[in-house]
C-alpha atoms as a PDB file:
ATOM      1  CA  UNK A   1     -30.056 -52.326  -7.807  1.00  0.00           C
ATOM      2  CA  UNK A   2     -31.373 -51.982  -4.365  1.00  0.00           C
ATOM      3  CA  UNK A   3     -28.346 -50.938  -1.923  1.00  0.00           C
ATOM      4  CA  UNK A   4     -27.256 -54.220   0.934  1.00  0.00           C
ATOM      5  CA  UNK A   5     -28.927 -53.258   4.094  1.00  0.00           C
ATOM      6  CA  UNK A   6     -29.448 -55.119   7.415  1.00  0.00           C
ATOM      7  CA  UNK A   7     -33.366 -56.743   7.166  1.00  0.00           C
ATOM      8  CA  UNK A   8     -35.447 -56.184  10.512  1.00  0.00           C
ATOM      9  CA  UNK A   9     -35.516 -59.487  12.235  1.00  0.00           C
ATOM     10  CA  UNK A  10     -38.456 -60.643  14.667  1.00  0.00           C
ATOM     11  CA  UNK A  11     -36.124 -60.205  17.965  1.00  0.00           C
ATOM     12  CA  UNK A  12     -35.697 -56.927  16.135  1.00  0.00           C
ATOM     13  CA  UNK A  13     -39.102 -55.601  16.704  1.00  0.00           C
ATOM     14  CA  UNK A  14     -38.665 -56.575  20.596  1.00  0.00           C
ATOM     15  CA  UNK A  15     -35.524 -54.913  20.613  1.00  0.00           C
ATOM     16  CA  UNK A  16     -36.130 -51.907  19.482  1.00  0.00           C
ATOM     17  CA  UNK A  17     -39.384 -50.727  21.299  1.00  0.00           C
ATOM     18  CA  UNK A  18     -36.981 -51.693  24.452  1.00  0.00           C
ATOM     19  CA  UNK A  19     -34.455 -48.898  22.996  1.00  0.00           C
ATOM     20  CA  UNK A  20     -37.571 -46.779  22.657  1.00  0.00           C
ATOM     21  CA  UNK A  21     -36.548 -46.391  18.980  1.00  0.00           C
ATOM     22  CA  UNK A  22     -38.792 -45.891  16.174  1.00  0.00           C
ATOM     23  CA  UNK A  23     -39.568 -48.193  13.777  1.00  0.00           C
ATOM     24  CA  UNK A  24     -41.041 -47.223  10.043  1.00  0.00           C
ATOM     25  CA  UNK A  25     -43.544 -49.049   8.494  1.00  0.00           C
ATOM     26  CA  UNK A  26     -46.086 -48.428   5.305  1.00  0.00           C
ATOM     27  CA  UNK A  27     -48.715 -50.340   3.637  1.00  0.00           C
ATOM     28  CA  UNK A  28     -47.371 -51.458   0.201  1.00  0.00           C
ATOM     29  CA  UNK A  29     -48.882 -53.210  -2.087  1.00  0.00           C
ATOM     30  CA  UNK A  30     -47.247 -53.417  -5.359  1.00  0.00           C
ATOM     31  CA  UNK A  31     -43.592 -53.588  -6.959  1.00  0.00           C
ATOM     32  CA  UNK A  32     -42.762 -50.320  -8.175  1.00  0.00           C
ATOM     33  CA  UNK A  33     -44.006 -49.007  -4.471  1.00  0.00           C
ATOM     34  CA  UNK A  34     -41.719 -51.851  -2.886  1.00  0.00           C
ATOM     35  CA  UNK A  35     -38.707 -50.391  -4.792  1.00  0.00           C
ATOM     36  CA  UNK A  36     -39.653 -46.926  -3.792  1.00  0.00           C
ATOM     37  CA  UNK A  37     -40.174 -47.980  -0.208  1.00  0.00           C
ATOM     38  CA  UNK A  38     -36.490 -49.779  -0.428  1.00  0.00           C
ATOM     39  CA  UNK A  39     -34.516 -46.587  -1.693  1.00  0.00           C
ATOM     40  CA  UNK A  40     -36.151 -44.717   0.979  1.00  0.00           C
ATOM     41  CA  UNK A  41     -35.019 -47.230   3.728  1.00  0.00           C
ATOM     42  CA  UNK A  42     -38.689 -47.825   5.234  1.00  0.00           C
ATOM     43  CA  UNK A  43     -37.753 -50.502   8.039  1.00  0.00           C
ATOM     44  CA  UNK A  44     -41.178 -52.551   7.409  1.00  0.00           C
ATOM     45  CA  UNK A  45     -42.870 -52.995   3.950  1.00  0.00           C
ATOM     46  CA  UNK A  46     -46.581 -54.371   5.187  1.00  0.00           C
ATOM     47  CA  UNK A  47     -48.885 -55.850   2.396  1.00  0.00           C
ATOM     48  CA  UNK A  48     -51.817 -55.029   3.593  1.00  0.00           C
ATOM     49  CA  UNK A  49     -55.593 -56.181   2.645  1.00  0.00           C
ATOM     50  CA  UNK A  50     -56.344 -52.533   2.274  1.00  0.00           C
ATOM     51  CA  UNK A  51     -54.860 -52.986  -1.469  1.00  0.00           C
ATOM     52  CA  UNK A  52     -58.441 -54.252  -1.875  1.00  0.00           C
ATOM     53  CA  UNK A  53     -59.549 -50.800  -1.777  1.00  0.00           C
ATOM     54  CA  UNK A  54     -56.621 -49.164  -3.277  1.00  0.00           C
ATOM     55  CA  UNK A  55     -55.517 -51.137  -5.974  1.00  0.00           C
ATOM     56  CA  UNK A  56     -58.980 -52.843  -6.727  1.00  0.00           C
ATOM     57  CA  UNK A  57     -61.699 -50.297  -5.926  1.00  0.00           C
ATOM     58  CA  UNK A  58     -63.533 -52.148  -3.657  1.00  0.00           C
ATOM     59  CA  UNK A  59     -65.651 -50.690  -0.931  1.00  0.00           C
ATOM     60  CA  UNK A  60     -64.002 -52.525   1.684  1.00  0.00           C
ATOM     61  CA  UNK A  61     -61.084 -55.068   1.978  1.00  0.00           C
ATOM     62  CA  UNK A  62     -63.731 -57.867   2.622  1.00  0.00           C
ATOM     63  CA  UNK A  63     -63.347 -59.490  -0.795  1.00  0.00           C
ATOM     64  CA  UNK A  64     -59.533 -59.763  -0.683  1.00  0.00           C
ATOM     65  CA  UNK A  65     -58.172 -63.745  -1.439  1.00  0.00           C
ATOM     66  CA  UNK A  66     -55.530 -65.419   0.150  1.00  0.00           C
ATOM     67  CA  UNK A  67     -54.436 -65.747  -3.677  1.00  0.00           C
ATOM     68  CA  UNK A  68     -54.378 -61.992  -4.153  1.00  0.00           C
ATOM     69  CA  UNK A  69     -52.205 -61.826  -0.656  1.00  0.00           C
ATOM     70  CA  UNK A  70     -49.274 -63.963  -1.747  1.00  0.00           C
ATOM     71  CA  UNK A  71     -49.152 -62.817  -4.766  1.00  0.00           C
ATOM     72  CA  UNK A  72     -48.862 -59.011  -3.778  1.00  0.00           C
ATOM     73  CA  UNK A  73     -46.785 -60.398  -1.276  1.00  0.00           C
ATOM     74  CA  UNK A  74     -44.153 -62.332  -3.892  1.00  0.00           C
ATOM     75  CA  UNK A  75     -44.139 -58.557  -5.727  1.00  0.00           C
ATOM     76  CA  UNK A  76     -43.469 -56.349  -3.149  1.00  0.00           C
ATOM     77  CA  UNK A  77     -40.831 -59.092  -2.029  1.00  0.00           C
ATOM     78  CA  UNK A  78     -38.902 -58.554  -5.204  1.00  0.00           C
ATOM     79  CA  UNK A  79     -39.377 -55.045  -5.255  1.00  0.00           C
ATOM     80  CA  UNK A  80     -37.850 -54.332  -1.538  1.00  0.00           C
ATOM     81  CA  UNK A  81     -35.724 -57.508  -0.640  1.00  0.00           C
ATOM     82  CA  UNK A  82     -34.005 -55.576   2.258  1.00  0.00           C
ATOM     83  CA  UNK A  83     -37.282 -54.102   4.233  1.00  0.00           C
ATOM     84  CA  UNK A  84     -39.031 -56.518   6.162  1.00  0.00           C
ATOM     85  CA  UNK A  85     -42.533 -58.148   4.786  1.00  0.00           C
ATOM     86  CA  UNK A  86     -45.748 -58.292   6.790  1.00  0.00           C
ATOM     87  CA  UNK A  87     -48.574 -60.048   5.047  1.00  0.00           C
ATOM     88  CA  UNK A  88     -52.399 -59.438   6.294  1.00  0.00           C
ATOM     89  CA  UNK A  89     -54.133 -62.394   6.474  1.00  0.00           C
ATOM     90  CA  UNK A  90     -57.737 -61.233   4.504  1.00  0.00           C
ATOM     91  CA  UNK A  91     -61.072 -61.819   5.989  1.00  0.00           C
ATOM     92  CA  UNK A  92     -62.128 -65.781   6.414  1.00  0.00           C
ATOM     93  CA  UNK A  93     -58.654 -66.735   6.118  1.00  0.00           C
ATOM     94  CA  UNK A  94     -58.590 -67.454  10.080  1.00  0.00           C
ATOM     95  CA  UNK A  95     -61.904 -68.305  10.633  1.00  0.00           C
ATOM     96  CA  UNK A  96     -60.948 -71.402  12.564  1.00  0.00           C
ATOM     97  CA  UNK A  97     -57.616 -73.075  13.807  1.00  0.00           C
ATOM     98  CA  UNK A  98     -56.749 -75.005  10.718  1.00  0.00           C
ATOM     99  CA  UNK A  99     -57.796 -72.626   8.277  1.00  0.00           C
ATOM    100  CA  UNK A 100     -55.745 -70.412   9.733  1.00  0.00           C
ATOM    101  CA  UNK A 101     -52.855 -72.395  10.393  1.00  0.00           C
ATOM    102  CA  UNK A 102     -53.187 -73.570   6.528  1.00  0.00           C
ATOM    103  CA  UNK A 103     -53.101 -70.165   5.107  1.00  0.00           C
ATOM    104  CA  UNK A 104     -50.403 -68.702   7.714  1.00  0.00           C
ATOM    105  CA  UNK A 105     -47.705 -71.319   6.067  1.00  0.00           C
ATOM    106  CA  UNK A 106     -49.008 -70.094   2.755  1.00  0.00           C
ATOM    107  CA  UNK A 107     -48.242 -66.798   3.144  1.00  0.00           C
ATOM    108  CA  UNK A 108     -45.214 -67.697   4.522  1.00  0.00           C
ATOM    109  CA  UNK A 109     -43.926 -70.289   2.430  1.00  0.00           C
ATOM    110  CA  UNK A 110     -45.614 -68.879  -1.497  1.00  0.00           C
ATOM    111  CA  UNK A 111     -45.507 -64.996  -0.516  1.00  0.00           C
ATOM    112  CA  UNK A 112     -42.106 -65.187   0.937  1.00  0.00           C
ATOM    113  CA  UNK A 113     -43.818 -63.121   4.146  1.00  0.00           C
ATOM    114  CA  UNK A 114     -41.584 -62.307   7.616  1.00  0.00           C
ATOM    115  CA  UNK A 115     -44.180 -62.063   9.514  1.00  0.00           C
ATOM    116  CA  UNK A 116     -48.475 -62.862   8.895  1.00  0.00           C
ATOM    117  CA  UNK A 117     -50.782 -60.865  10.430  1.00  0.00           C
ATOM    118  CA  UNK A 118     -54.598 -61.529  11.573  1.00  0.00           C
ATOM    119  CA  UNK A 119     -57.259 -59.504  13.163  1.00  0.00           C
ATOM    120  CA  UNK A 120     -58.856 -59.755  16.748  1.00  0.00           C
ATOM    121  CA  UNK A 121     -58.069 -60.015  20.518  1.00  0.00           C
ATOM    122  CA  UNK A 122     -59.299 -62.467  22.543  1.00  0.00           C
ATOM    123  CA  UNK A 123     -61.489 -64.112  21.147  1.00  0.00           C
ATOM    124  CA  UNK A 124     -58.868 -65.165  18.226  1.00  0.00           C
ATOM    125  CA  UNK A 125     -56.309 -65.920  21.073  1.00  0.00           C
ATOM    126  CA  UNK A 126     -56.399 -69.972  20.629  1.00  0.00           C
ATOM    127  CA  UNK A 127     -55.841 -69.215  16.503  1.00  0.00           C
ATOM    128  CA  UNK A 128     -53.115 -66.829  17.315  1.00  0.00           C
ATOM    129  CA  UNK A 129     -51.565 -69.189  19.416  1.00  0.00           C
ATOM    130  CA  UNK A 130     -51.828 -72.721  16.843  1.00  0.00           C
ATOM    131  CA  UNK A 131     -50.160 -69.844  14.306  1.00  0.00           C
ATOM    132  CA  UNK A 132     -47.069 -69.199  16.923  1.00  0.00           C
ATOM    133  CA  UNK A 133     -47.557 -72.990  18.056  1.00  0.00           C
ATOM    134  CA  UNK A 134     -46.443 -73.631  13.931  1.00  0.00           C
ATOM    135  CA  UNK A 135     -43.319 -71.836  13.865  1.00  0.00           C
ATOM    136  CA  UNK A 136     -44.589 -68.867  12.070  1.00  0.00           C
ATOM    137  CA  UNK A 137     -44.266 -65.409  13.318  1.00  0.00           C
ATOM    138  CA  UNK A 138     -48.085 -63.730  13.732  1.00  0.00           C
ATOM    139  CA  UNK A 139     -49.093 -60.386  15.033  1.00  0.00           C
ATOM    140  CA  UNK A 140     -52.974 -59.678  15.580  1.00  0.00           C
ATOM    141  CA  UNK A 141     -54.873 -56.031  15.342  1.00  0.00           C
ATOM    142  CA  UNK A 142     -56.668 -54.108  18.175  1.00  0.00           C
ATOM    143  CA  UNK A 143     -58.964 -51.201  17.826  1.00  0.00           C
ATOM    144  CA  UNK A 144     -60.865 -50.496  14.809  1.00  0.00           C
ATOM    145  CA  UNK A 145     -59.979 -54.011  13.156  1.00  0.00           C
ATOM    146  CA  UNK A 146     -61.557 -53.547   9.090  1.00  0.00           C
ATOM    147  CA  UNK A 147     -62.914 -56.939   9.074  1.00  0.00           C
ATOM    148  CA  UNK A 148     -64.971 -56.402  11.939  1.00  0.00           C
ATOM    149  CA  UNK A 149     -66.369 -52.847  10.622  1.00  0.00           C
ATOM    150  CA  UNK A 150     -70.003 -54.400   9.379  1.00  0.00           C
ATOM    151  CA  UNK A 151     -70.305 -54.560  13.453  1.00  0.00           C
ATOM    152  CA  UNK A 152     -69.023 -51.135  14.069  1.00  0.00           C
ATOM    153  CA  UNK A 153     -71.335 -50.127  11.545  1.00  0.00           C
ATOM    154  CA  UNK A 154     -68.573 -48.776   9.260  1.00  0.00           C
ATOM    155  CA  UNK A 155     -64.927 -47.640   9.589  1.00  0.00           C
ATOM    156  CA  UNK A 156     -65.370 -45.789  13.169  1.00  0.00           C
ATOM    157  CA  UNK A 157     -62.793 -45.355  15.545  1.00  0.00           C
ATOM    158  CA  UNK A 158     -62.856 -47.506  19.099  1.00  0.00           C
ATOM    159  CA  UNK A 159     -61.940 -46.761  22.451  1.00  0.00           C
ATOM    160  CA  UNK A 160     -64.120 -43.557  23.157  1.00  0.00           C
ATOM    161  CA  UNK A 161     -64.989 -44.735  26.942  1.00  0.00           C
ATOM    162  CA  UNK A 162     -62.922 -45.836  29.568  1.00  0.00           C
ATOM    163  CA  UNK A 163     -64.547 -49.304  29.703  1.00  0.00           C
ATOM    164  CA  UNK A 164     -64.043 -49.749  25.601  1.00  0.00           C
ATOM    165  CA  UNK A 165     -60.200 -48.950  26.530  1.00  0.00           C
ATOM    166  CA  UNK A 166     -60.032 -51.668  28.986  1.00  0.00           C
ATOM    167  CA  UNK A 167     -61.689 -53.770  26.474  1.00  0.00           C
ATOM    168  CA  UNK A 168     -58.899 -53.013  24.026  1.00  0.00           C
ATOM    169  CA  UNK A 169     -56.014 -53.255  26.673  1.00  0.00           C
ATOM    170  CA  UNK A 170     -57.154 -56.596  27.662  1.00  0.00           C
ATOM    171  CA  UNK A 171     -57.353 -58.107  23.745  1.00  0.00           C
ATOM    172  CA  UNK A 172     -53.865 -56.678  23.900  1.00  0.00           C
ATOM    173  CA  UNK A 173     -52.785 -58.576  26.630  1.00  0.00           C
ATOM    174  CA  UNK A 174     -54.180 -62.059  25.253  1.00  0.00           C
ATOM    175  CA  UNK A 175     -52.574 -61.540  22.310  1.00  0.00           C
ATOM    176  CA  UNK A 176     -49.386 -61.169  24.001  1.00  0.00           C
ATOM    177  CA  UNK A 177     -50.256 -64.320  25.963  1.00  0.00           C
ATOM    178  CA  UNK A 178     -51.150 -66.117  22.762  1.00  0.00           C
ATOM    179  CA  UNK A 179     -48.084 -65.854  21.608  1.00  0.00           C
ATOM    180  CA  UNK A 180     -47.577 -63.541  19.244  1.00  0.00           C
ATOM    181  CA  UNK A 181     -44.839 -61.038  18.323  1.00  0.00           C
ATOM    182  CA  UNK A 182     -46.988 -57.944  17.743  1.00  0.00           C
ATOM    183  CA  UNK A 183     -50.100 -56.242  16.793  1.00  0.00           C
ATOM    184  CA  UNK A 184     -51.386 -53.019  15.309  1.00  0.00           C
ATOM    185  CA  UNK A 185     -53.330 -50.742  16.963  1.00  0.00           C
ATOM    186  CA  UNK A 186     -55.510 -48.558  14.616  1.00  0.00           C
ATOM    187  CA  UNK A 187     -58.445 -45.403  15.436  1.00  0.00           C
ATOM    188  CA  UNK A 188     -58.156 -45.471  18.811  1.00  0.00           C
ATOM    189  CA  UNK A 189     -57.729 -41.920  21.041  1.00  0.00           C
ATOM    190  CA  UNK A 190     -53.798 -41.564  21.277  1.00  0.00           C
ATOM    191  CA  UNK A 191     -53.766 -41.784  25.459  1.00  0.00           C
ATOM    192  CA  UNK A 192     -55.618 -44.922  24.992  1.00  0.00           C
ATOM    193  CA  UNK A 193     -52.927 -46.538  22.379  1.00  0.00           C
ATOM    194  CA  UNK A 194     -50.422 -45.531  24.767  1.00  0.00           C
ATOM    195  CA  UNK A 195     -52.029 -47.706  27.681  1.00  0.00           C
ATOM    196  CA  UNK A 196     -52.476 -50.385  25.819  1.00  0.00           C
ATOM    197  CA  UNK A 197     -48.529 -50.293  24.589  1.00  0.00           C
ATOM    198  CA  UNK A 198     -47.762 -49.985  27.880  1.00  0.00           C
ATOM    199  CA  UNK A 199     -49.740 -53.228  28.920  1.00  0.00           C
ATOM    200  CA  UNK A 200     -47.049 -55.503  26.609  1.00  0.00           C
ATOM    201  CA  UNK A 201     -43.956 -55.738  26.477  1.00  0.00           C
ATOM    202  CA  UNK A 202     -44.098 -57.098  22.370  1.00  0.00           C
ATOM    203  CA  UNK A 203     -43.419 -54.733  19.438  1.00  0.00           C
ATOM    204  CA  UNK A 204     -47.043 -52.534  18.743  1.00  0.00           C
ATOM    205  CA  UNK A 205     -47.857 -50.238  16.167  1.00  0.00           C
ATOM    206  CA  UNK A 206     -50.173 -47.741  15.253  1.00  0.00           C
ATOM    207  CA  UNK A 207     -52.620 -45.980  12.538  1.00  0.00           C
ATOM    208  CA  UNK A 208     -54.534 -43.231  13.822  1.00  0.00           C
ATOM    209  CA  UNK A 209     -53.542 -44.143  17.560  1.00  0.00           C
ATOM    210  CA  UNK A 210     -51.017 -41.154  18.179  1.00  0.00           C
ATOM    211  CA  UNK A 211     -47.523 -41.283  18.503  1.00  0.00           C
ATOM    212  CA  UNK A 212     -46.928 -44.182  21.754  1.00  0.00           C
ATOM    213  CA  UNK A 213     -46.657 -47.105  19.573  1.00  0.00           C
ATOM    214  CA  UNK A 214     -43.156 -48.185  18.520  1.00  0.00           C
ATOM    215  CA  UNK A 215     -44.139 -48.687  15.005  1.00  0.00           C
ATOM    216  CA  UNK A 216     -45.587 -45.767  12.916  1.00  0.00           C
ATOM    217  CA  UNK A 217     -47.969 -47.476  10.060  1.00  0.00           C
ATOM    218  CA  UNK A 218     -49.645 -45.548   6.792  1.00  0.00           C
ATOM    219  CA  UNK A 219     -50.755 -46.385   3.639  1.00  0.00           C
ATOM    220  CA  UNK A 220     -48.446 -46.193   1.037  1.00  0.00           C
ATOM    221  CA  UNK A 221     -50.914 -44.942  -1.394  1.00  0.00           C
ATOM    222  CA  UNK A 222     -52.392 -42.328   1.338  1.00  0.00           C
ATOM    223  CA  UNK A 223     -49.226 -40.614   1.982  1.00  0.00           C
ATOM    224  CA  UNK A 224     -47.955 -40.865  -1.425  1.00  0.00           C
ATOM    225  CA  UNK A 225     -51.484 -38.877  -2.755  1.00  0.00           C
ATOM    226  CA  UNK A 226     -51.871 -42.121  -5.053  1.00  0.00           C
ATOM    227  CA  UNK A 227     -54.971 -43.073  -3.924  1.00  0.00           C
ATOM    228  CA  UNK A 228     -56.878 -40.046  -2.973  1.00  0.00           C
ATOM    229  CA  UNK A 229     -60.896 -41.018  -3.023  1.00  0.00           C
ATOM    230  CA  UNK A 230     -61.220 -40.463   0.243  1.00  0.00           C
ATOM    231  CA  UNK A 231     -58.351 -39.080   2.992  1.00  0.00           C
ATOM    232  CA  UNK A 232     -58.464 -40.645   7.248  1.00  0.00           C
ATOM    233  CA  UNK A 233     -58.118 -38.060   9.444  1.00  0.00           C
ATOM    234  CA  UNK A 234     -55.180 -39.699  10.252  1.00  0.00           C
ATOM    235  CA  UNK A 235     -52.673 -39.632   7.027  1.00  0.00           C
ATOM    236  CA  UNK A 236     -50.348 -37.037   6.261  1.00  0.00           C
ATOM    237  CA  UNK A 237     -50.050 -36.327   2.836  1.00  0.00           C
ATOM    238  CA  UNK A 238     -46.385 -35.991   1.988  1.00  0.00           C
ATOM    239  CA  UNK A 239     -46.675 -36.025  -2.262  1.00  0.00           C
ATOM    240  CA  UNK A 240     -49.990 -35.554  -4.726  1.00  0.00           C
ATOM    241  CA  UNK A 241     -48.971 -38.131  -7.034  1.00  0.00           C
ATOM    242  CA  UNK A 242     -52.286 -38.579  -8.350  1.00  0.00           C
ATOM    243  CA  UNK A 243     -52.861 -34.683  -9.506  1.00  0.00           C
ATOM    244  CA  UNK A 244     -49.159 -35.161 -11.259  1.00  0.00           C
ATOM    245  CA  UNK A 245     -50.120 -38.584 -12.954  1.00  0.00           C
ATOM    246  CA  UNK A 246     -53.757 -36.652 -13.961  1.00  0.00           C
ATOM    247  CA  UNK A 247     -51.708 -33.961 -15.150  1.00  0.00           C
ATOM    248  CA  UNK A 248     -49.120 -35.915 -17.482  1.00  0.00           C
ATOM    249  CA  UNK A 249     -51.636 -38.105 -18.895  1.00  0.00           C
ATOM    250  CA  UNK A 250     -53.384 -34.571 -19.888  1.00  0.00           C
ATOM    251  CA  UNK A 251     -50.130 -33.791 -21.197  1.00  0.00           C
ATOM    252  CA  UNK A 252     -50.087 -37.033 -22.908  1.00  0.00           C
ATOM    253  CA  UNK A 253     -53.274 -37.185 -24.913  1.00  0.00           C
ATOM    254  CA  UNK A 254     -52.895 -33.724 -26.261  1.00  0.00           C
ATOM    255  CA  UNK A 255     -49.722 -34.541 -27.822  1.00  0.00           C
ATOM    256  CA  UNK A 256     -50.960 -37.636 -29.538  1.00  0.00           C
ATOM    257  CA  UNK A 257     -53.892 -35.416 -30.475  1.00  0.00           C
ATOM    258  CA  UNK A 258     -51.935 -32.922 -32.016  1.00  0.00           C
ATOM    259  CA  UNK A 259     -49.508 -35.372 -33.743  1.00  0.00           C
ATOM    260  CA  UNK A 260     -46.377 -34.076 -31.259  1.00  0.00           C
ATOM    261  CA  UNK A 261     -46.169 -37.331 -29.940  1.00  0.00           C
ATOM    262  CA  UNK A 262     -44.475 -39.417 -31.204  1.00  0.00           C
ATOM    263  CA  UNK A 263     -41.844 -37.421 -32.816  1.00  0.00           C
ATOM    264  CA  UNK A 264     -38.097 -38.373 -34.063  1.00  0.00           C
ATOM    265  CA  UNK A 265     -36.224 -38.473 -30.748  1.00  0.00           C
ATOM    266  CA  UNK A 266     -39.299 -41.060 -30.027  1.00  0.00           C
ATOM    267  CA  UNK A 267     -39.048 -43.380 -33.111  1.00  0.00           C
ATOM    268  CA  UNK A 268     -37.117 -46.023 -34.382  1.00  0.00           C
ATOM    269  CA  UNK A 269     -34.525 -45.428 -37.206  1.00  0.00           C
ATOM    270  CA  UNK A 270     -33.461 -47.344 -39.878  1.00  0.00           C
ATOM    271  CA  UNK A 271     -29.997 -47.676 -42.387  1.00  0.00           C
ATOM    272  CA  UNK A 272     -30.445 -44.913 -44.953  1.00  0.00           C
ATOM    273  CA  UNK A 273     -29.461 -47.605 -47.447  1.00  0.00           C
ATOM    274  CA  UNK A 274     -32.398 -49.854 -45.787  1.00  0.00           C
ATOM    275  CA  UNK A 275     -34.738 -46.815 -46.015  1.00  0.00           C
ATOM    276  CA  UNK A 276     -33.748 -46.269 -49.607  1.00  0.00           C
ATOM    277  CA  UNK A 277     -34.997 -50.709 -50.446  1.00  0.00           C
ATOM    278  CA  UNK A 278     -38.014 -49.836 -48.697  1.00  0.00           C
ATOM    279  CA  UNK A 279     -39.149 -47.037 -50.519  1.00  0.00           C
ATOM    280  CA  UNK A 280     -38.099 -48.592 -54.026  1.00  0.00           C
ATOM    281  CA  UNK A 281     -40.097 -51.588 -52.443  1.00  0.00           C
ATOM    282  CA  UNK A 282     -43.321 -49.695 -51.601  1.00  0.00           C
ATOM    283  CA  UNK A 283     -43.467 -48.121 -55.445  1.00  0.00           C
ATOM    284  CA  UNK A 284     -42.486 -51.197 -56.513  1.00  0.00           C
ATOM    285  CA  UNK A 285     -45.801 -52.804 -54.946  1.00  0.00           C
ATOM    286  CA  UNK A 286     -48.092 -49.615 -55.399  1.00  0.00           C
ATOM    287  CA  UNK A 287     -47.234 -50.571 -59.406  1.00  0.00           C
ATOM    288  CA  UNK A 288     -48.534 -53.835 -59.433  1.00  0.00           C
END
């Protein structure tokens, strides 16, 4: 049972990056990584559309469904009820103010989300805003933002140039304006994450954007070595999961192969007296 500890609030987030203090966050996607993430005391469990890639194999997190959201969501929920839950919103689920508003109290109300959180600065300002406007705590995403990455031309980091900094700085500060209570900032050159935290005073955090940010963000699967296709420049491997699940499964076959597995500390039992009818049974029907 997962131990009684405090749950990050919204005023929280606000709070802390006041108090300069650090705030924990990783991408999780499933149950048994929820309960992992809740023994370890990670502050912020965030379901992120990137599950489409990790969990699903696709090429990008394009084809992820509002559907597949909440119901991650409602998983990782059970699986860490103490760590706060931040639900991406996938691609075309905020194309316009009422879809977006629509699929915000989704999230919130079927995926049992904290927060919901979209992609896009300025331009997505008036969605962010009908999202606040709703009651429902929404944080945006600045920088390399996935959804947009068939106009970046793939997954390529942003804010090279001054004038693609300012850019970034001043979706930052409309998303502020807009209303909401945050926003990630991910691939961007670490000075220019730190100019655009210091351009708000809501709760940021970053993925490949150095160390400014208040919130630290990685894949659960990255760090863990679950998922290891392909590795950012920016994720630390702390575990190689994968190579140990490879290696038991190894283990595994060759046992079953060999007839090792399943042995008598593996196996049901029965009465000796009940083994005894069952064997007089068996002769009993190899007769007739």
């Amino acid at each position: 049972m997962a131990e009684e500890r405090k749950r990050l609030t919204v005023p929280d987030l606000k709070a802390r990056k006041s108090a300069k203090e650090k705030v924990v966050m990783a991408s999780i996607p499933d149950f048994p990584s929820a309960v992992w993430a809740e023994r370890a005391g990670i502050d912020i469990a965030a379901v992120g559309d990137s599950l489409g890639m990790t969990n699903y194999g696709y090429q990008n997190t394009l084809p992820v469904t509002v559907d597949m959201m909440i119901q991650h969501a409602q998983a990782v929920r059970r699986g860490a009820p103490n760590c706060m839950v931040l639900v991406a919103m996938p691609y075309g689920s905020y194309a316009t103010v009422d879809i977006g508003v629509h699929n915000a109290l989704r999230i919130m109300k079927e995926g049992s989300a904290d927060i919901v959180k979209m992609q896009g600065g300025r331009e997505k300002a008036p969605i962010i805003k009908a999202i606040a406007d709703a009651g429902v705590p929404v944080m945006s995403h600045v920088g390399m933002c996935p959804h947009f990455m068939h106009l970046y031309g793939g997954f390529r980091m942003q804010g090279k140039t001054a004038a693609e900094a300012e850019h970034i700085i001043e979706d930052a500060v409309a998303i502020e304006r807009a209303g909401a209570c945050g926003f990630e900032i991910e691939a961007v050159p670490a000075p220019v994450a730190k100019a655009v935290d210091d351009a708000v005073e809501i709760f940021t955090f970053g993925i490949g954007a150095g160390p400014a940010s208040c919130g630290q963000l990685l894949l659960g699967y990255d760090l863990l070595g679950v998922f290891d296709q392909f590795k950012p420049k920016f994720t630390k491997r702390y575990a190689e999961l994968s190579k140990v699940a490879v290696e038991a499964l190894k283990e595994y076959a060759a046992d079953v192969r060999s007839g090792k597995f399943p042995d008598v500390e593996h196996s049901y039992s029965m009465k000796p007296e009940e083994a005894e009818k069952l064997r007089r049974l068996v002769e009993k029907r190899r007769k007739t």
